[in-house]
PDB file of N, CA and C in Angstrom:
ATOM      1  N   UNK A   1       0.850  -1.154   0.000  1.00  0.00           N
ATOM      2  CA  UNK A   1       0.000   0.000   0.000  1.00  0.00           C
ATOM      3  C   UNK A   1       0.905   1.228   0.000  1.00  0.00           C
ATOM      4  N   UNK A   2       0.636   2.168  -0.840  1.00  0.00           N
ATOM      5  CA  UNK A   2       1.612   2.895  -1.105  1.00  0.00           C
ATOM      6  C   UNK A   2       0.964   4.268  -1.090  1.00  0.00           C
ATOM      7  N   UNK A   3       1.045   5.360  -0.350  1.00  0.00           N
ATOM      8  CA  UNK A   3       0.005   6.447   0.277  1.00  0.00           C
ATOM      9  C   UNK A   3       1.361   7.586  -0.335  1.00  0.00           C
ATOM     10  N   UNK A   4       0.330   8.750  -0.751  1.00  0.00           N
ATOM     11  CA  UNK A   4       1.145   9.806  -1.534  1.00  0.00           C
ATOM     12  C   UNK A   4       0.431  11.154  -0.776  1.00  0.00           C
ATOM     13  N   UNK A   5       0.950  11.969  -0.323  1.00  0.00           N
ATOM     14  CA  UNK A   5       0.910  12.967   0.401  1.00  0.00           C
ATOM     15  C   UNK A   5       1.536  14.196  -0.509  1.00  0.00           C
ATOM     16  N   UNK A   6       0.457  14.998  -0.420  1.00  0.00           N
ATOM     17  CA  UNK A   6       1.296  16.401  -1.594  1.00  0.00           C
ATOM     18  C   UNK A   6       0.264  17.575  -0.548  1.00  0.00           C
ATOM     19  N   UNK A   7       1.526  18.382  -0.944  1.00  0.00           N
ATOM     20  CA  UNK A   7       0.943  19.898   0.179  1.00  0.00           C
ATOM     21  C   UNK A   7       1.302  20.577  -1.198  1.00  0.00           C
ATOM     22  N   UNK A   8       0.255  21.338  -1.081  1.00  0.00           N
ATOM     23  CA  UNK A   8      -0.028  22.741  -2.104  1.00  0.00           C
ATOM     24  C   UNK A   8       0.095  24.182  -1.299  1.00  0.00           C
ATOM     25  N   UNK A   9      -0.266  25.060  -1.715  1.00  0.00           N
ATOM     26  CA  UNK A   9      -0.876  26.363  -1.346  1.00  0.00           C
ATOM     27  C   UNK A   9      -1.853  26.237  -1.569  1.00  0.00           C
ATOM     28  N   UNK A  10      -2.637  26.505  -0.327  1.00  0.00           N
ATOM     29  CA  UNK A  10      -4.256  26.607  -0.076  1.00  0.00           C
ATOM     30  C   UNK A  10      -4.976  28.001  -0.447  1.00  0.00           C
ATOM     31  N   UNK A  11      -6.324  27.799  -0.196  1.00  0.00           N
ATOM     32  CA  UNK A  11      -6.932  28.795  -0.672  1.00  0.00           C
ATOM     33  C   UNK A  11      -6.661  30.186  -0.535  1.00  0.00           C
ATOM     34  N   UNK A  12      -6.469  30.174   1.211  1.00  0.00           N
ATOM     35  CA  UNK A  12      -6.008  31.667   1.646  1.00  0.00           C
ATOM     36  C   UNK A  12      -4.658  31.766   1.966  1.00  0.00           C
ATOM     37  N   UNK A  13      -3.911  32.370   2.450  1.00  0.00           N
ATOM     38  CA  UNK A  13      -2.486  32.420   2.670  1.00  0.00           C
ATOM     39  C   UNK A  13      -1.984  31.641   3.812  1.00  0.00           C
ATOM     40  N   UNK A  14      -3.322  31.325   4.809  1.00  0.00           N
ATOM     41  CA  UNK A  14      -2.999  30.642   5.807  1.00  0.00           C
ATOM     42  C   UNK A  14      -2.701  29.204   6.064  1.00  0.00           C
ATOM     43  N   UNK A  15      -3.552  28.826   4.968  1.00  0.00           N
ATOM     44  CA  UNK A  15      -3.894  27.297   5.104  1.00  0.00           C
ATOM     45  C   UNK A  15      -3.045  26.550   3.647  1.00  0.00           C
ATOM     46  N   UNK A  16      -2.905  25.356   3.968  1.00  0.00           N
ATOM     47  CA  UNK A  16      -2.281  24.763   2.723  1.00  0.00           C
ATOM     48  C   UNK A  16      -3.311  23.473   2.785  1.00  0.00           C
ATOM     49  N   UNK A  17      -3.001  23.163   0.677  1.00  0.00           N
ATOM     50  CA  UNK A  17      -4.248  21.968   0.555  1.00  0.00           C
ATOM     51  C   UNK A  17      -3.346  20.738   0.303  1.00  0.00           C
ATOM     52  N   UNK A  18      -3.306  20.244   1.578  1.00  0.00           N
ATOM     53  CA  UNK A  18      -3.215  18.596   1.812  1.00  0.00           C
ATOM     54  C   UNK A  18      -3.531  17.369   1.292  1.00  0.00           C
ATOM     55  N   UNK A  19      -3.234  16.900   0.265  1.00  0.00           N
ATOM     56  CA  UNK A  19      -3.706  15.683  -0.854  1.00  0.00           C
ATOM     57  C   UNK A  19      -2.795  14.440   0.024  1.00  0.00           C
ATOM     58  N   UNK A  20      -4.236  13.210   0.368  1.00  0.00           N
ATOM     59  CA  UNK A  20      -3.805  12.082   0.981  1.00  0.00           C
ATOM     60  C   UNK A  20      -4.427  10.974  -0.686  1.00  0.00           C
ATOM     61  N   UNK A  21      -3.193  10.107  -0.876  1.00  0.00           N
ATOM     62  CA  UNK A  21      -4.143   9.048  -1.413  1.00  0.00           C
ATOM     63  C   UNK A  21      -3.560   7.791  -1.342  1.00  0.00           C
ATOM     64  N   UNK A  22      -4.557   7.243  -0.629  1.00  0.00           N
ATOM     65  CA  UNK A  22      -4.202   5.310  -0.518  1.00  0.00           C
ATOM     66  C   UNK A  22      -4.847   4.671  -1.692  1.00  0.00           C
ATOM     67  N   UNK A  23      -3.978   3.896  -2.201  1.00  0.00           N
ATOM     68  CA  UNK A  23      -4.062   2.898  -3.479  1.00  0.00           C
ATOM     69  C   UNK A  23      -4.577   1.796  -2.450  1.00  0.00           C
ATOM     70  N   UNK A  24      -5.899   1.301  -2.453  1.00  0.00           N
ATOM     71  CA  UNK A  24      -6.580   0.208  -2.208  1.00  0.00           C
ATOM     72  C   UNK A  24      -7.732  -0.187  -3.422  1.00  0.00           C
ATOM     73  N   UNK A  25      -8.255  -1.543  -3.349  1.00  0.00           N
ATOM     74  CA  UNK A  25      -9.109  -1.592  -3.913  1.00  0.00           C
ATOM     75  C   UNK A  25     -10.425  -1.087  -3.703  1.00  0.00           C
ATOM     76  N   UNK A  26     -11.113  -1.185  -4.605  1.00  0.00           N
ATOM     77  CA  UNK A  26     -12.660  -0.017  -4.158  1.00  0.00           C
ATOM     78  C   UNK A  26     -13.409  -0.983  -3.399  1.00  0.00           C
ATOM     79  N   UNK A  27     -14.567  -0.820  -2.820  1.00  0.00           N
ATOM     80  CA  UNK A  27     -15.988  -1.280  -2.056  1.00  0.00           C
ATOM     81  C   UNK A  27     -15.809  -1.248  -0.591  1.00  0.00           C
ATOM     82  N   UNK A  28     -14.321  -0.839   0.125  1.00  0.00           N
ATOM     83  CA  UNK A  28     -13.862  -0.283   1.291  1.00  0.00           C
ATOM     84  C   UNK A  28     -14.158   1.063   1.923  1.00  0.00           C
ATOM     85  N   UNK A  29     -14.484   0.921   3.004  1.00  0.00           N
ATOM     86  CA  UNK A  29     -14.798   2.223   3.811  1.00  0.00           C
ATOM     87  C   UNK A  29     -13.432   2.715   4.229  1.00  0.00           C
ATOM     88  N   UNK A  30     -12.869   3.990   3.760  1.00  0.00           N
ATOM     89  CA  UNK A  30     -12.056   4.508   3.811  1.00  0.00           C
ATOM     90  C   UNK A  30     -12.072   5.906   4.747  1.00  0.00           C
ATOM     91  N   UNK A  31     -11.271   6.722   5.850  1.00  0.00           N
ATOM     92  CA  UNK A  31     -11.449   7.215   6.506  1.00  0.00           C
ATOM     93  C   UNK A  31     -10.533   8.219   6.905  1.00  0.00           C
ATOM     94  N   UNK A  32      -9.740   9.022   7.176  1.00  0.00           N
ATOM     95  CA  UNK A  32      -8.772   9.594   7.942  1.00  0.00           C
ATOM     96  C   UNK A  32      -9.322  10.498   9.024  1.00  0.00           C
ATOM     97  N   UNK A  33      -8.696  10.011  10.130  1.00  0.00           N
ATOM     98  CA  UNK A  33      -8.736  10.488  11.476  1.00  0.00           C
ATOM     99  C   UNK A  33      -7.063  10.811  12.253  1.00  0.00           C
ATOM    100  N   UNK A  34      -7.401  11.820  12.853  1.00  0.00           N
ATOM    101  CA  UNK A  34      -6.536  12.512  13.229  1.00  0.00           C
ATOM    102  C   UNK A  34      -6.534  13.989  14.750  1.00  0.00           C
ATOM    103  N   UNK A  35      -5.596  14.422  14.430  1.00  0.00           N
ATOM    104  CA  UNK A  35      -5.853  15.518  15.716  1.00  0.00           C
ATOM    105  C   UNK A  35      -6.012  16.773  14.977  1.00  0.00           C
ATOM    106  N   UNK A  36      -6.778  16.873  13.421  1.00  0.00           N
ATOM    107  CA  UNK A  36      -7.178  17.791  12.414  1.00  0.00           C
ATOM    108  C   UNK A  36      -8.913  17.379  13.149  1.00  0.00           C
ATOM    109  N   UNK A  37      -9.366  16.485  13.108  1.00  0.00           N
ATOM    110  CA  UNK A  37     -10.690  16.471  13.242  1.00  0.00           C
ATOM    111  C   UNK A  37     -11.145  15.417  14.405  1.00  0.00           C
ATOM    112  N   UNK A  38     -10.559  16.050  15.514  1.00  0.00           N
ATOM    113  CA  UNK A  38     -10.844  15.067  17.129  1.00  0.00           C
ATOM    114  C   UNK A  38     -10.943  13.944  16.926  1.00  0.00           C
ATOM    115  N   UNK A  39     -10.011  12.987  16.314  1.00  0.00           N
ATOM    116  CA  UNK A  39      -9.627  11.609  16.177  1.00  0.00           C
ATOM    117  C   UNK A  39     -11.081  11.065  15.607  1.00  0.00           C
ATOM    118  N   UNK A  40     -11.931  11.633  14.976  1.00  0.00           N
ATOM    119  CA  UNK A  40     -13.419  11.017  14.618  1.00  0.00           C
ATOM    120  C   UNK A  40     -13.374   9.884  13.729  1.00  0.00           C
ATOM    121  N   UNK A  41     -13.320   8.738  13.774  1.00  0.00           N
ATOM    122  CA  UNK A  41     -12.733   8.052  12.742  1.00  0.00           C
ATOM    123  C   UNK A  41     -13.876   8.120  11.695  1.00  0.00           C
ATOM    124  N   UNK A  42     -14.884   8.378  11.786  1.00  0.00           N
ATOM    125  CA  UNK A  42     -15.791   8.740  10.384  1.00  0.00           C
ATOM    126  C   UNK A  42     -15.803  10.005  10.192  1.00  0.00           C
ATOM    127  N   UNK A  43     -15.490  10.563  10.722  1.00  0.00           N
ATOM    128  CA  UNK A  43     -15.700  11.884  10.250  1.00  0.00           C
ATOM    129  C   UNK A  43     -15.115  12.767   8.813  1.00  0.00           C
ATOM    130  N   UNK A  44     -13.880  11.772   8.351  1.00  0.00           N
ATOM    131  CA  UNK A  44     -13.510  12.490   6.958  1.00  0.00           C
ATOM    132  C   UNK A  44     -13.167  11.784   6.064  1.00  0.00           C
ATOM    133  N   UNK A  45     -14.578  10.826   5.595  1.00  0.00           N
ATOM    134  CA  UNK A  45     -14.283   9.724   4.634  1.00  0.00           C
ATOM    135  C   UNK A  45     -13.443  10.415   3.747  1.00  0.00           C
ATOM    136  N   UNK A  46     -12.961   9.202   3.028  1.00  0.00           N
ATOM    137  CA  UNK A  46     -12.059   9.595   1.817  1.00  0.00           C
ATOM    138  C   UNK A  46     -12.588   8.872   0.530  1.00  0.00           C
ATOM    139  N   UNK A  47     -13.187   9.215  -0.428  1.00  0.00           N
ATOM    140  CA  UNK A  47     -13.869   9.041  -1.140  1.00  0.00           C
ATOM    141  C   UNK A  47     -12.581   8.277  -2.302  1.00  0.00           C
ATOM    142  N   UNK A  48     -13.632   7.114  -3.208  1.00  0.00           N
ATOM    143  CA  UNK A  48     -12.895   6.319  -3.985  1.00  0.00           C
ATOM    144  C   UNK A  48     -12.565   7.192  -5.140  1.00  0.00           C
ATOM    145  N   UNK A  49     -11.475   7.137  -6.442  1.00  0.00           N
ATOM    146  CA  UNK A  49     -10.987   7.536  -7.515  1.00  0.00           C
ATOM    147  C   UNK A  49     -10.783   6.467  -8.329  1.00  0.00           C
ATOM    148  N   UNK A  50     -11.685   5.996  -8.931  1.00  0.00           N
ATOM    149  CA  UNK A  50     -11.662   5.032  -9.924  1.00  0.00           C
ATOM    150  C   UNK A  50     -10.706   5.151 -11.283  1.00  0.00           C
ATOM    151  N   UNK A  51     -10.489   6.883 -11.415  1.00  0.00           N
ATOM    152  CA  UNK A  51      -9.288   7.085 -12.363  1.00  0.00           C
ATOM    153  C   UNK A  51      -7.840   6.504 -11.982  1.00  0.00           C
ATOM    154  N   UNK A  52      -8.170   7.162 -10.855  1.00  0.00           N
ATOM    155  CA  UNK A  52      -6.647   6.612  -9.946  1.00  0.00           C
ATOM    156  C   UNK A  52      -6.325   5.489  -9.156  1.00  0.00           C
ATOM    157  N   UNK A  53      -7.414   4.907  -9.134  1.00  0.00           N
ATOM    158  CA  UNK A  53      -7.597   3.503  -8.337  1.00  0.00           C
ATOM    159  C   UNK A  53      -7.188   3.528  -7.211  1.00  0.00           C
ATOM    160  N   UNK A  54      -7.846   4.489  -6.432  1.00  0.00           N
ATOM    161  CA  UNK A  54      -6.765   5.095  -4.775  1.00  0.00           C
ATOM    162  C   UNK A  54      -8.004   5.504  -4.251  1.00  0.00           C
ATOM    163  N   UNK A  55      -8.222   5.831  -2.956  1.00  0.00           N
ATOM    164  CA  UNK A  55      -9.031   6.787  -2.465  1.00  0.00           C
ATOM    165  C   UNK A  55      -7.985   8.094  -2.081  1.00  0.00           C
ATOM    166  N   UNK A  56      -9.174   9.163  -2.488  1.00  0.00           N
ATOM    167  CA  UNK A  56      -8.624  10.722  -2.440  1.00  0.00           C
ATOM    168  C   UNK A  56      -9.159  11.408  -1.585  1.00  0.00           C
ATOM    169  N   UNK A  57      -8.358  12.576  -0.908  1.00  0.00           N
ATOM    170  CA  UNK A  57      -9.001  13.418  -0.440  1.00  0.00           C
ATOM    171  C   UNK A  57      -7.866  14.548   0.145  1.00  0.00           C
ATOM    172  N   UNK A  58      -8.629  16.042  -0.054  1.00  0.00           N
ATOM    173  CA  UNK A  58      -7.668  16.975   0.014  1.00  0.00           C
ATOM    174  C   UNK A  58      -8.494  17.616   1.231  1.00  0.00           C
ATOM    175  N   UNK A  59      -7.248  17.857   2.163  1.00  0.00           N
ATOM    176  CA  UNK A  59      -8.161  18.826   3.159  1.00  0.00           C
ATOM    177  C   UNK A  59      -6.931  20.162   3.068  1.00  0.00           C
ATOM    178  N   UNK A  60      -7.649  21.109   3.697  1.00  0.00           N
ATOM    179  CA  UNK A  60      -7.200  22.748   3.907  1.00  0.00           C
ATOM    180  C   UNK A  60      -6.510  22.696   5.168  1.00  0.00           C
ATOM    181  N   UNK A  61      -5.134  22.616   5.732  1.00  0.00           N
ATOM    182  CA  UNK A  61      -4.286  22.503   6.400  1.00  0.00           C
ATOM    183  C   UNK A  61      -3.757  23.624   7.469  1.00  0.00           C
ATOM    184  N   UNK A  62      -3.838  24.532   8.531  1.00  0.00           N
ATOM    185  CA  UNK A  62      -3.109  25.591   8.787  1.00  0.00           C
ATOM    186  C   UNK A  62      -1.766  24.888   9.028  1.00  0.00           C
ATOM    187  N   UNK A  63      -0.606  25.648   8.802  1.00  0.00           N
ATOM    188  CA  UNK A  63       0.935  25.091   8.984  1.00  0.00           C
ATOM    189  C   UNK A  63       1.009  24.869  10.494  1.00  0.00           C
ATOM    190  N   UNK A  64       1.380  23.554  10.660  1.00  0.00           N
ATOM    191  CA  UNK A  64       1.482  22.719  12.086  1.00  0.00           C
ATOM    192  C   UNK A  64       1.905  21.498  12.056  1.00  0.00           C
ATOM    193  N   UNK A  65       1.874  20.931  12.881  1.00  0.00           N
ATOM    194  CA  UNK A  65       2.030  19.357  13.073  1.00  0.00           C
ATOM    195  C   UNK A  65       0.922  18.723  13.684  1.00  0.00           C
ATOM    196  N   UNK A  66       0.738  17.310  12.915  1.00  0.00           N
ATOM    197  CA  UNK A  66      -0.470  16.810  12.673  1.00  0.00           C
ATOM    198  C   UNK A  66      -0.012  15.051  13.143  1.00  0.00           C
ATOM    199  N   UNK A  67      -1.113  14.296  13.548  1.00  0.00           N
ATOM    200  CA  UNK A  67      -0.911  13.058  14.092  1.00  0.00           C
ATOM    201  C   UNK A  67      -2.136  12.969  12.914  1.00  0.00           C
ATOM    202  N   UNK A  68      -2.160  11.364  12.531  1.00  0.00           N
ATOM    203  CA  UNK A  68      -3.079  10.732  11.934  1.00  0.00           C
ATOM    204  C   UNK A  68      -3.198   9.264  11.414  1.00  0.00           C
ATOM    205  N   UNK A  69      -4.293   8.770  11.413  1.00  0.00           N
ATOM    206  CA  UNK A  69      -4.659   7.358  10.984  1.00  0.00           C
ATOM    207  C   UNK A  69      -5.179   7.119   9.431  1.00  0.00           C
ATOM    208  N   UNK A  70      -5.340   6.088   8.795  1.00  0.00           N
ATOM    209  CA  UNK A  70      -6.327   5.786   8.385  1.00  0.00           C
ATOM    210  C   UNK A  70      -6.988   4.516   9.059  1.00  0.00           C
ATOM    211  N   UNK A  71      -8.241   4.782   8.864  1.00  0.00           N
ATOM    212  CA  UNK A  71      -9.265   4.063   9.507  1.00  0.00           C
ATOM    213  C   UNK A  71      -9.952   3.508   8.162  1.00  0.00           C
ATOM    214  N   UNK A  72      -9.300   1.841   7.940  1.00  0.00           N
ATOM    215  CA  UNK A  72      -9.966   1.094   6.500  1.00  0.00           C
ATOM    216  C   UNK A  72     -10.734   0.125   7.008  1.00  0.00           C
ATOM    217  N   UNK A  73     -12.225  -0.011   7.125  1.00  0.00           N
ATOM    218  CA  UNK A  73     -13.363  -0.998   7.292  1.00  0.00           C
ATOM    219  C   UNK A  73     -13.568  -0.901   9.016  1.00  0.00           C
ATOM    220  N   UNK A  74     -12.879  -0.095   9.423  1.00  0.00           N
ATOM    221  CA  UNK A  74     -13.005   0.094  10.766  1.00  0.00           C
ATOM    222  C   UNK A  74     -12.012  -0.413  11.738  1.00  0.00           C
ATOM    223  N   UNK A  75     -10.797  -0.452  10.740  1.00  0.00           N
ATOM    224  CA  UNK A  75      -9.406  -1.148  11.553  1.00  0.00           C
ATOM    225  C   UNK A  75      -8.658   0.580  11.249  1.00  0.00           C
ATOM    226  N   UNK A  76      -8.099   0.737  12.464  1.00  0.00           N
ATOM    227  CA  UNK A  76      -7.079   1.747  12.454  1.00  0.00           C
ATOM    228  C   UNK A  76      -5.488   1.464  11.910  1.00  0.00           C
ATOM    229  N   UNK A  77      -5.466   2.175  11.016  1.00  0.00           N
ATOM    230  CA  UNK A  77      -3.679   1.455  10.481  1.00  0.00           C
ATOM    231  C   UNK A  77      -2.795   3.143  10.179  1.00  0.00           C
ATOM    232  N   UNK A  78      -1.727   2.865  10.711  1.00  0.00           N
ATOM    233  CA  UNK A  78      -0.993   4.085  10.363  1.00  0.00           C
ATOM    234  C   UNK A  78      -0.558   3.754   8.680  1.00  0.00           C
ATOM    235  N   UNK A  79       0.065   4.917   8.652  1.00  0.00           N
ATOM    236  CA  UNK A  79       0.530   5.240   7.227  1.00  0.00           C
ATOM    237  C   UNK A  79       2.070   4.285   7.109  1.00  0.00           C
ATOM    238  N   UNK A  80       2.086   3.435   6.483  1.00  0.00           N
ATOM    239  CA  UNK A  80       3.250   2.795   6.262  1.00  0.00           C
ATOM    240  C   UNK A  80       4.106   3.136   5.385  1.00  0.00           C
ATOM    241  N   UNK A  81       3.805   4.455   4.461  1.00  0.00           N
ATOM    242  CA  UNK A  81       4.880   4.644   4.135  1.00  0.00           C
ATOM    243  C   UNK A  81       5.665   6.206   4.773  1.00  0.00           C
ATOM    244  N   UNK A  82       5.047   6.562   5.411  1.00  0.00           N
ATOM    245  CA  UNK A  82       5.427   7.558   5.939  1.00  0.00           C
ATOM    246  C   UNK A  82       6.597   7.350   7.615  1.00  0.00           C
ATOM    247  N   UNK A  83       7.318   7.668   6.905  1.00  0.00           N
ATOM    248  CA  UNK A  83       8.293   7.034   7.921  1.00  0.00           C
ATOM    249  C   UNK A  83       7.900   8.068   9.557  1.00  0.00           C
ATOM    250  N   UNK A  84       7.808   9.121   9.542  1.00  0.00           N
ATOM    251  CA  UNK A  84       7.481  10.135  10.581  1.00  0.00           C
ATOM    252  C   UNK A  84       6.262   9.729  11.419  1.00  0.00           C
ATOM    253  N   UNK A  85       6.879   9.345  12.139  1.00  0.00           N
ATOM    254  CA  UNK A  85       5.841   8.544  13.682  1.00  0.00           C
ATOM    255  C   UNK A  85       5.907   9.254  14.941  1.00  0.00           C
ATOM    256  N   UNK A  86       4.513   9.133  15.572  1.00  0.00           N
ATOM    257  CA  UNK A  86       4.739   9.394  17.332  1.00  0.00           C
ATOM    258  C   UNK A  86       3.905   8.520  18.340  1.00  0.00           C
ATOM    259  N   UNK A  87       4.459   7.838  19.228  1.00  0.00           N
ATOM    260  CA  UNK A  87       3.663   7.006  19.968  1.00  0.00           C
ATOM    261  C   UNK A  87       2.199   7.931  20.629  1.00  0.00           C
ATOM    262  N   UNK A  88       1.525   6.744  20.846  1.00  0.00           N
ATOM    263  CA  UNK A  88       0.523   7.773  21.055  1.00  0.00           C
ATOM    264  C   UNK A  88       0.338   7.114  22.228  1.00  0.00           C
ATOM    265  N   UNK A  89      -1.026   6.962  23.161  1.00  0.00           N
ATOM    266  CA  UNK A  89      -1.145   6.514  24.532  1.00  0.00           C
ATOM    267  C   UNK A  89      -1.760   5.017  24.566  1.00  0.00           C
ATOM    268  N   UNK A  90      -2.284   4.428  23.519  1.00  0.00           N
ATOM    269  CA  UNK A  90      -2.386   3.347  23.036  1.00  0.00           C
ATOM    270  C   UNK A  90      -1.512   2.361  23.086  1.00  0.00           C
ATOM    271  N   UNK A  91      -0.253   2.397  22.985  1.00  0.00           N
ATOM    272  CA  UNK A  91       0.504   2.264  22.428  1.00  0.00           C
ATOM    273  C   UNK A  91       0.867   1.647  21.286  1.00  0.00           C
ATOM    274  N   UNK A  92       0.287   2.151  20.550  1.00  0.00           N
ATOM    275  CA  UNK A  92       1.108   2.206  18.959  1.00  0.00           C
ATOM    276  C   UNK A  92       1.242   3.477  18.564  1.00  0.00           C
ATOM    277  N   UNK A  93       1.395   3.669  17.510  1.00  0.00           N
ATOM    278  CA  UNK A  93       2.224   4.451  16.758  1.00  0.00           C
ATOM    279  C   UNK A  93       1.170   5.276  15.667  1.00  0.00           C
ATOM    280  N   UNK A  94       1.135   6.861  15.869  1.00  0.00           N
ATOM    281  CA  UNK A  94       0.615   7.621  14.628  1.00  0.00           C
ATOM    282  C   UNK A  94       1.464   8.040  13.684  1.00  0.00           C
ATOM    283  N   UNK A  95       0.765   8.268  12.455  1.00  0.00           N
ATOM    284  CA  UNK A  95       1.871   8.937  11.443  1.00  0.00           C
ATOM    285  C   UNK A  95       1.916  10.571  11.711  1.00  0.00           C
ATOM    286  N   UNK A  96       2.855  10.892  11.464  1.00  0.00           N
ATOM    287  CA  UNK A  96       3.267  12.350  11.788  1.00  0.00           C
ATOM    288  C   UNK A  96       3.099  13.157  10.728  1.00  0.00           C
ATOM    289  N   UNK A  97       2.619  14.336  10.290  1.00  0.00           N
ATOM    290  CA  UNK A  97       2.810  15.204   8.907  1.00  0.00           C
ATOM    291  C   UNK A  97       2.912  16.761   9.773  1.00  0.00           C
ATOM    292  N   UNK A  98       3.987  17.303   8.891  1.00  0.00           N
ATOM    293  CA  UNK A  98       4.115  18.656   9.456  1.00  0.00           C
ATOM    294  C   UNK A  98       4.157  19.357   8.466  1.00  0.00           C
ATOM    295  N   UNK A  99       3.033  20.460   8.007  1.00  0.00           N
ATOM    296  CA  UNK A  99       2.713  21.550   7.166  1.00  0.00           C
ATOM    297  C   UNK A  99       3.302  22.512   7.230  1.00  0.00           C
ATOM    298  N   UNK A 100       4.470  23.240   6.660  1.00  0.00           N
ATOM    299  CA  UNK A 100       4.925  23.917   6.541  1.00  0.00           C
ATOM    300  C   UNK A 100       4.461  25.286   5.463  1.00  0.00           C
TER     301      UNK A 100
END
């Protein structure tokens, strides 16, 4: 599984637009949760791309540091290719992204 992360310039000067996409197959409930949206694990499906055969989704970023999951069928899995980790109280491990 191979997850591609691209930061843009966002709409206003403040925020930057955050492109997540996991290459899975489609008919999966796809999700990202994080400390962007109070760990909600439904709260920011990530919708399928049948062009791209990935699920996509861009969110509006203020520059910070960010913890996050994806949440696929209702199993929490960090980002495996993102090497930037922080234990969390669980103990396992979130992926780290810092918006610059």
């Amino acid at each position: 599984m191979q997850t591609v992360i691209e930061v843009r310039k966002g709409r206003t000067a403040a925020k930057r637009e955050v492109e997540f996409r996991l290459p899975a197959e489609a008919g999966k409930t796809v999700c990202i949760a994080g400390s962007f949206n109070d760990w909600e694990p439904t709260a920011t499906p990530m919708p399928y791309d049948a062009a791209d055969a990935c699920y996509k989704l861009c969110l509006e970023l203020a520059p910070g540091y960010y913890e996050y999951k994806f949440v696929i069928d209702g199993q929490w899995l960090m980002d495996e290719t993102n090497h930037n980790f922080a234990a969390n109280d669980f103990g396992t491990l979130n992926s780290v992204l810092t918006v610059e």
